[in-house]
Protein backbone atom coordinates (compact mmCIF):
# COMPACT_ATOMS: atom_id res chain seq x y z
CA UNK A 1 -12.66 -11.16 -3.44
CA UNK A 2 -15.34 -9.13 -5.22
CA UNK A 3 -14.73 -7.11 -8.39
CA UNK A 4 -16.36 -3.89 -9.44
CA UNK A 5 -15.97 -3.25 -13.30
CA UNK A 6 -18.04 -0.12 -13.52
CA UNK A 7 -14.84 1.53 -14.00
CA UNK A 8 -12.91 -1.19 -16.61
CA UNK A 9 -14.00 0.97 -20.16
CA UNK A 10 -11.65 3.60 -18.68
CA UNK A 11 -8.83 1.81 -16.96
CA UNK A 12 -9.92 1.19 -13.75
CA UNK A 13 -10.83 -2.19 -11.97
CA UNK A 14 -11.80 -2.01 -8.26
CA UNK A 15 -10.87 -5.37 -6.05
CA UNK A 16 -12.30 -5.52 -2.59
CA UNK A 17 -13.18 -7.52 0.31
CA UNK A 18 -16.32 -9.50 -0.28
CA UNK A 19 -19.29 -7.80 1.83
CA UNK A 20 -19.30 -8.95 5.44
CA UNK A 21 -15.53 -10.43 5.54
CA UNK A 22 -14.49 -7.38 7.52
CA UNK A 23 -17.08 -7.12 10.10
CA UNK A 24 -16.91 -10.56 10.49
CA UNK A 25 -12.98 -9.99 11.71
CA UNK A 26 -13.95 -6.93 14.14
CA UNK A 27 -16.17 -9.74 15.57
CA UNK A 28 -13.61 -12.43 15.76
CA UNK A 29 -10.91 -10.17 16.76
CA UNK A 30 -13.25 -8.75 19.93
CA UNK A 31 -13.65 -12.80 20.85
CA UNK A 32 -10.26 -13.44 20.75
CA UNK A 33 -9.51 -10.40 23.07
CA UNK A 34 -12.42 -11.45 25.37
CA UNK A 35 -10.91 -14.89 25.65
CA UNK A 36 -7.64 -13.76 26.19
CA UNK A 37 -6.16 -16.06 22.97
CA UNK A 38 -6.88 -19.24 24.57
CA UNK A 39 -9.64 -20.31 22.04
CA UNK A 40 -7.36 -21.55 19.58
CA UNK A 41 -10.63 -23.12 17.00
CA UNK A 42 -11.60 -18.46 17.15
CA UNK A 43 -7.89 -18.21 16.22
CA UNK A 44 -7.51 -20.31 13.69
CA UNK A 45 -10.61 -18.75 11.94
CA UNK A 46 -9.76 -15.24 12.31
CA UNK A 47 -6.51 -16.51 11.34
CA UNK A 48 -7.96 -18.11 7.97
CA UNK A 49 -10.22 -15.15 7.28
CA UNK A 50 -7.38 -12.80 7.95
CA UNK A 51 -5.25 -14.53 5.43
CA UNK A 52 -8.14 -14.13 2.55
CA UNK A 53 -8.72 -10.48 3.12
CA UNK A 54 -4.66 -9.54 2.66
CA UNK A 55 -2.12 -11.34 0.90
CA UNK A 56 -0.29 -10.61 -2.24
CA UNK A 57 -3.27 -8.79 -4.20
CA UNK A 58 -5.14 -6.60 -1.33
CA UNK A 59 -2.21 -6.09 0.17
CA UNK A 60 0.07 -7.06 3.44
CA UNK A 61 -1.47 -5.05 6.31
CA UNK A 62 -3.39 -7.25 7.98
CA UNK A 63 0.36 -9.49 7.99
CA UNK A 64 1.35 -8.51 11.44
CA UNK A 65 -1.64 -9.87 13.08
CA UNK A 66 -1.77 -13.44 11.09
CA UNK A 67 1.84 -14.55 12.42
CA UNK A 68 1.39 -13.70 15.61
CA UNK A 69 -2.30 -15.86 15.90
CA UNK A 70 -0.64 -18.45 13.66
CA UNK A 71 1.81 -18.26 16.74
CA UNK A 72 -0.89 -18.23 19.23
CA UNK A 73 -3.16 -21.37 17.59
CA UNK A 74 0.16 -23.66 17.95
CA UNK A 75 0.42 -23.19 21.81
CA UNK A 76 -1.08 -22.95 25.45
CA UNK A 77 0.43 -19.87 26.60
CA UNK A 78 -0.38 -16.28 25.46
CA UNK A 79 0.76 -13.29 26.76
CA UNK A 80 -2.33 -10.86 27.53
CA UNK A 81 -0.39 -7.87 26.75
CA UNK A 82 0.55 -9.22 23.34
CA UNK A 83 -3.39 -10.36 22.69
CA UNK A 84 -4.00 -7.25 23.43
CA UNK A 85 -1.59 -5.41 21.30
CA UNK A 86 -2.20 -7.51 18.27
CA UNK A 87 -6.18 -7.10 18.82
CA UNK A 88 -5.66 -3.02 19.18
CA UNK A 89 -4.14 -3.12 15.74
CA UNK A 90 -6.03 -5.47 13.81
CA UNK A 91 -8.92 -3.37 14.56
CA UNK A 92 -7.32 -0.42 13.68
CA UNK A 93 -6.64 -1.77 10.03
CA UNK A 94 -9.75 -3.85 9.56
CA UNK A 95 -11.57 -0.10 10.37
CA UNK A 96 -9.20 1.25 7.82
CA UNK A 97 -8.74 -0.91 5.05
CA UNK A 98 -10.24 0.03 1.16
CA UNK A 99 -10.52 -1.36 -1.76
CA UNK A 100 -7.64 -1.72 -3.88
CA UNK A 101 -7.55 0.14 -7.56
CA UNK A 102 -5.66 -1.53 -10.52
CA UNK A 103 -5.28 1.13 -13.30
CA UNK A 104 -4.24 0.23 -16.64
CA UNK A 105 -2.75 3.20 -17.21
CA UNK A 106 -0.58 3.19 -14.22
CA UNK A 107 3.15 3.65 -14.43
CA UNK A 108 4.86 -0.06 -13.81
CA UNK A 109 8.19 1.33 -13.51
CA UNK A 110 9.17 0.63 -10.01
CA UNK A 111 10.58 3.18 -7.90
CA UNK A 112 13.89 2.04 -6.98
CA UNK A 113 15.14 2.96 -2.94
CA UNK A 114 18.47 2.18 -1.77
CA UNK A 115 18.83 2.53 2.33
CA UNK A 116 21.61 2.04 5.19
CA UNK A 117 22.53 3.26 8.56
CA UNK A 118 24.99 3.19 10.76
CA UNK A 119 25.71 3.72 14.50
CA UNK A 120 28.39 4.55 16.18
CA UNK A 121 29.62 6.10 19.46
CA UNK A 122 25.97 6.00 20.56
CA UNK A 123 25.13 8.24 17.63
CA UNK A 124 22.80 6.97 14.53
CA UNK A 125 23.29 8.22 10.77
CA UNK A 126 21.21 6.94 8.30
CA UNK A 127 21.28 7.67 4.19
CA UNK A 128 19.42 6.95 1.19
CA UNK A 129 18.81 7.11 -2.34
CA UNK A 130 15.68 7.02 -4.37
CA UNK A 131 14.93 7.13 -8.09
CA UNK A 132 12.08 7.67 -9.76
CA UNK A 133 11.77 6.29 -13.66
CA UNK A 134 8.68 7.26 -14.50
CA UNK A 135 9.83 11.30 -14.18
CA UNK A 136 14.02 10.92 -14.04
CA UNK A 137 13.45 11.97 -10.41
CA UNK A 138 16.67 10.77 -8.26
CA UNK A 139 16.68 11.87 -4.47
CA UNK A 140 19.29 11.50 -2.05
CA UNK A 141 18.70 11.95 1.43
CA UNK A 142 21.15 11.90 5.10
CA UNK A 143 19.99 12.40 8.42
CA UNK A 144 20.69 11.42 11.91
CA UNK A 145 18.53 9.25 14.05
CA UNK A 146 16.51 11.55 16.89
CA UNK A 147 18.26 10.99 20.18
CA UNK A 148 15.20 10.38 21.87
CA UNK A 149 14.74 7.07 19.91
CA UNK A 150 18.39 6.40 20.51
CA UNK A 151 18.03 6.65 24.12
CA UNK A 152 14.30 4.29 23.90
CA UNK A 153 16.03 1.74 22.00
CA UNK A 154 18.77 1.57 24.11
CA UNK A 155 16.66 1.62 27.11
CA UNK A 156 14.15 -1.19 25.70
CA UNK A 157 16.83 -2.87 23.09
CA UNK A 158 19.89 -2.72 23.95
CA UNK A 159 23.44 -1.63 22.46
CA UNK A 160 22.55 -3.45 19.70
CA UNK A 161 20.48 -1.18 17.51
CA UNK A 162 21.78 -1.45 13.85
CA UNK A 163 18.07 -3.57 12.94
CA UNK A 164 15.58 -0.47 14.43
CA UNK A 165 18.27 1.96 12.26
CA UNK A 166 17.89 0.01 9.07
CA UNK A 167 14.01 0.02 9.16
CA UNK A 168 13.80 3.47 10.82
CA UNK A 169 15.44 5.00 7.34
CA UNK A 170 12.82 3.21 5.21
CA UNK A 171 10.26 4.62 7.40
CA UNK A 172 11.83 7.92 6.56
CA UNK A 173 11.56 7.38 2.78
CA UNK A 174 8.18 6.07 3.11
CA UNK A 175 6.51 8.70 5.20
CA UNK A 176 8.01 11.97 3.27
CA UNK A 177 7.45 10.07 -0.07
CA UNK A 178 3.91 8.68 0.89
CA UNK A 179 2.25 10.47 -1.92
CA UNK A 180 3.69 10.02 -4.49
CA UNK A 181 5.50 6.19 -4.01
CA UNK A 182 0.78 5.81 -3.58
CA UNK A 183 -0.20 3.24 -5.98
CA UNK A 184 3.31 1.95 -7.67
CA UNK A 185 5.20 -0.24 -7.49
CA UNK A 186 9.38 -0.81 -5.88
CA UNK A 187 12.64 -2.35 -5.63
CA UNK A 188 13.72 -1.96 -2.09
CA UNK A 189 17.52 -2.54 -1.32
CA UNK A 190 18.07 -2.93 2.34
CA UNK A 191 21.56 -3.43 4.06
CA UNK A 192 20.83 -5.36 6.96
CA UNK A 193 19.17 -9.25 6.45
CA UNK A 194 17.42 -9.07 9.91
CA UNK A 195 15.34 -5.96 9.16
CA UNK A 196 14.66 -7.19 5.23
CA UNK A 197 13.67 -10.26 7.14
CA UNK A 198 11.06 -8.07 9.38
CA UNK A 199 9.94 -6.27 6.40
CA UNK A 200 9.07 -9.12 4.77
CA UNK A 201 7.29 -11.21 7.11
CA UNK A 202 5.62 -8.04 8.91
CA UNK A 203 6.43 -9.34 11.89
CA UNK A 204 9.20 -9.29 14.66
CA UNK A 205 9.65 -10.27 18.58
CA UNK A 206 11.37 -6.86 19.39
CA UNK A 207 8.00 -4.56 20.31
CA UNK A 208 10.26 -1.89 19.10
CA UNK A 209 10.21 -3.61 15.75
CA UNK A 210 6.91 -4.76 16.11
CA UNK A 211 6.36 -0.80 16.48
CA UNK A 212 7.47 0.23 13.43
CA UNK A 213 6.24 -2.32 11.22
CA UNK A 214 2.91 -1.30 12.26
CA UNK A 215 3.53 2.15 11.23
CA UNK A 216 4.61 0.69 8.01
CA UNK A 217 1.50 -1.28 7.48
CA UNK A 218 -0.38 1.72 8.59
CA UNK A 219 0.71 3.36 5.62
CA UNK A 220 0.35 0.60 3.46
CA UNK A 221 -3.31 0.65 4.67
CA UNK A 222 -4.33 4.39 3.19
CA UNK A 223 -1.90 5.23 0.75
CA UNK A 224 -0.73 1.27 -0.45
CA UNK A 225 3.25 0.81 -2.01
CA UNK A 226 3.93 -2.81 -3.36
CA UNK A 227 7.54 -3.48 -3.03
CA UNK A 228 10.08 -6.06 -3.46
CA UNK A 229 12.98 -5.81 -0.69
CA UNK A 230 16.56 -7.46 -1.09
CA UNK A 231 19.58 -7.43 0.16
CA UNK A 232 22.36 -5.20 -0.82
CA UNK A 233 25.78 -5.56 0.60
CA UNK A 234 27.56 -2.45 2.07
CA UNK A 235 30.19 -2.30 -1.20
CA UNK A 236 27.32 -1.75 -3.72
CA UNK A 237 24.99 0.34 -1.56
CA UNK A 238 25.00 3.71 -2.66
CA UNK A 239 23.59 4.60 0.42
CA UNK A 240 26.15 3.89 2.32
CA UNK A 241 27.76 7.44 0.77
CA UNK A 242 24.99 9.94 2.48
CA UNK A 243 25.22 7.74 5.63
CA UNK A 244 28.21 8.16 6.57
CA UNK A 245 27.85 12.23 5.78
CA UNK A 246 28.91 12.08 1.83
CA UNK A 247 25.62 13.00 0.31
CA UNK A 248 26.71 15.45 -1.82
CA UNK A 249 29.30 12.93 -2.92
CA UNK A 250 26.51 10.68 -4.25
CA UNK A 251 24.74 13.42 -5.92
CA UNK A 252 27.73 13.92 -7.91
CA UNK A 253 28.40 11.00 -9.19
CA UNK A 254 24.75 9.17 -10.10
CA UNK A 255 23.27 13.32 -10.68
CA UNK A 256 21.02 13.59 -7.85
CA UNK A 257 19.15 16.18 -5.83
CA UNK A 258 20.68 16.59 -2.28
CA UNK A 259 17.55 16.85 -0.40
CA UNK A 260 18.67 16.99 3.33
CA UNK A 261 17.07 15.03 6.18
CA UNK A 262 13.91 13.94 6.66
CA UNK A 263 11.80 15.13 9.78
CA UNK A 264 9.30 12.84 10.89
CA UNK A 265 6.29 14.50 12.70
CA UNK A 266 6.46 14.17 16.01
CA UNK A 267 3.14 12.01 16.83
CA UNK A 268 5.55 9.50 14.72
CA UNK A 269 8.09 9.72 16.74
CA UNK A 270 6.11 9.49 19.68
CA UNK A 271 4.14 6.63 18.19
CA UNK A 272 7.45 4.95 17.72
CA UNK A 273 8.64 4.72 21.52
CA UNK A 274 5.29 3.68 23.17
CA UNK A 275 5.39 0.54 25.15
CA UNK A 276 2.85 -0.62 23.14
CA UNK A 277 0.43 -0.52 20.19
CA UNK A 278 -1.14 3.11 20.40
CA UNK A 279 -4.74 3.07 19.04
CA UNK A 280 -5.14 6.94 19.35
CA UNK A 281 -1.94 7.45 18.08
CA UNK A 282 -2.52 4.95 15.17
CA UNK A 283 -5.82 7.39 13.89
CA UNK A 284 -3.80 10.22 14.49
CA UNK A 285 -0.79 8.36 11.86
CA UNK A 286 -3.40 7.52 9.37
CA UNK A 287 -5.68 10.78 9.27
CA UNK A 288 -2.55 12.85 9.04
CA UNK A 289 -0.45 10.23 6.30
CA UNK A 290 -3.79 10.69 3.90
């Protein structure tokens, strides 16, 4: 990494990809893509350089695309829509990423976000809570899952869609609270292991997953938010209250705001339900987060 300390007498150190590291993975990415993922000596370097210009300190966007060519430089067989998919986005980020600020004067009180949702009788409800130290700030929102994404997960998924719910109310939080959850740090409590899981490792089978994790890193990429996810059963999850329509209960007992549903715009939603990585749609979600 390269450091600028222009900035350090007032509080500000700048950390950044050393020059020539990203167009160096535009260039590897466009050789894997030519060679459909076959060249597995390409992948592993891409994969290497990849893995220095993320990580824990520039952050986890570039995540999604290092497990799936550590996948690819272990066997014969690639799937070209996948290369494809994986090369579409890795572009998109490497194009995107900046440098990362550390300010000594930032708040390191983490934001604290509680999530669940639930489905039933083909309907999805989601809730959560979110607190705010630094300013007292605690924010409860309920909503219900649009029934167009109901009816593409079930359609692409399954009747099995508990693990798109879970990570489609983070998603919620994160988009309306992009601004100001920019530059701090979180606690994340999550009430499903499978979509903590995805979180975590960026990185999932399901293309609907695979979707919204790459909205998620997306975000990451021009407004970053460094957070620690766990597990929280459904008996302490407080947000297992707005869920399941109680909001106003939960407001009244921890003395929160009741602050309705969240309405994602609907290039998100659309971006959500492609059949694949949407580069257009991708610019669109970045321009339009910043």
């Amino acid at each position: 990494m390269q450091f600028n300390l222009e900035q350090l007498g007032r509080g500000r150190l700048e950390i950044k990809n050393k020059p020539g590291r990203i167009d160096r993975i535009l260039e590897l990415v466009k050789q894997v893509r030519d060679g459909d993922g076959r060249d597995r000596s390409t992948i592993a370097s891409l994969a290497g350089l990849i893995n220095f210009a993320g990580g824990f300190v520039l952050g986890h966007h570039f995540k999604l695309g290092s497990q799936a060519l550590n996948a690819w430089a272990s066997t014969r067989h690639t799937n070209r829509a996948d290369v494809e998919q994986v090369c579409d986005y890795l572009e998109v980020v490497a194009n995107a990423v900046q440098p990362k600020t550390v300010a000594l004067h930032d708040a390191d009180a983490p934001w604290v976000i509680y999530t669940d949702g639930a489905f039933e009788n083909q309907k999805g409800t989601w809730g959560a809570l979110a607190y705010d130290p630094v300013t007292g700030r605690k924010l409860v929102f309920a909503g219900e899952v649009p029934a167009c994404l109901i009816s593409f997960w079930l359609e692409n998924v399954g009747d099995q869609l508990i693990c798109e719910i879970e990570l489609f109310v983070y998603i919620c939080v994160r988009w309306h609270l992009r601004h100001e959850l920019k530059d701090r740090y979180g606690l994340l409590f999550i009430d499903n292991e499978s979509s903590r899981m995805t979180l975590i490792k960026r990185s999932s089978p399901s293309n609907a997953m695979f979707l919204m994790v790459s909205l998620l890193s997306l975000l990451d990429t021009v407004l970053p938010f460094s957070a620690w996810c766990e597990r929280v059963p459904s008996a302490s999850n407080p947000a297992d209250l707005p869920s399941r329509g109680k909001a106003q209960e939960l407001c009244d007992l921890v003395g929160a705001t009741n602050c309705g549903t969240i309405v994602l715009p609907g290039y998100v939603l659309s971006f959500c339900q492609r059949p694949r990585f949407d580069t257009e749609l991708a610019e669109l979600v970045k321009f339009e987060a910043a």
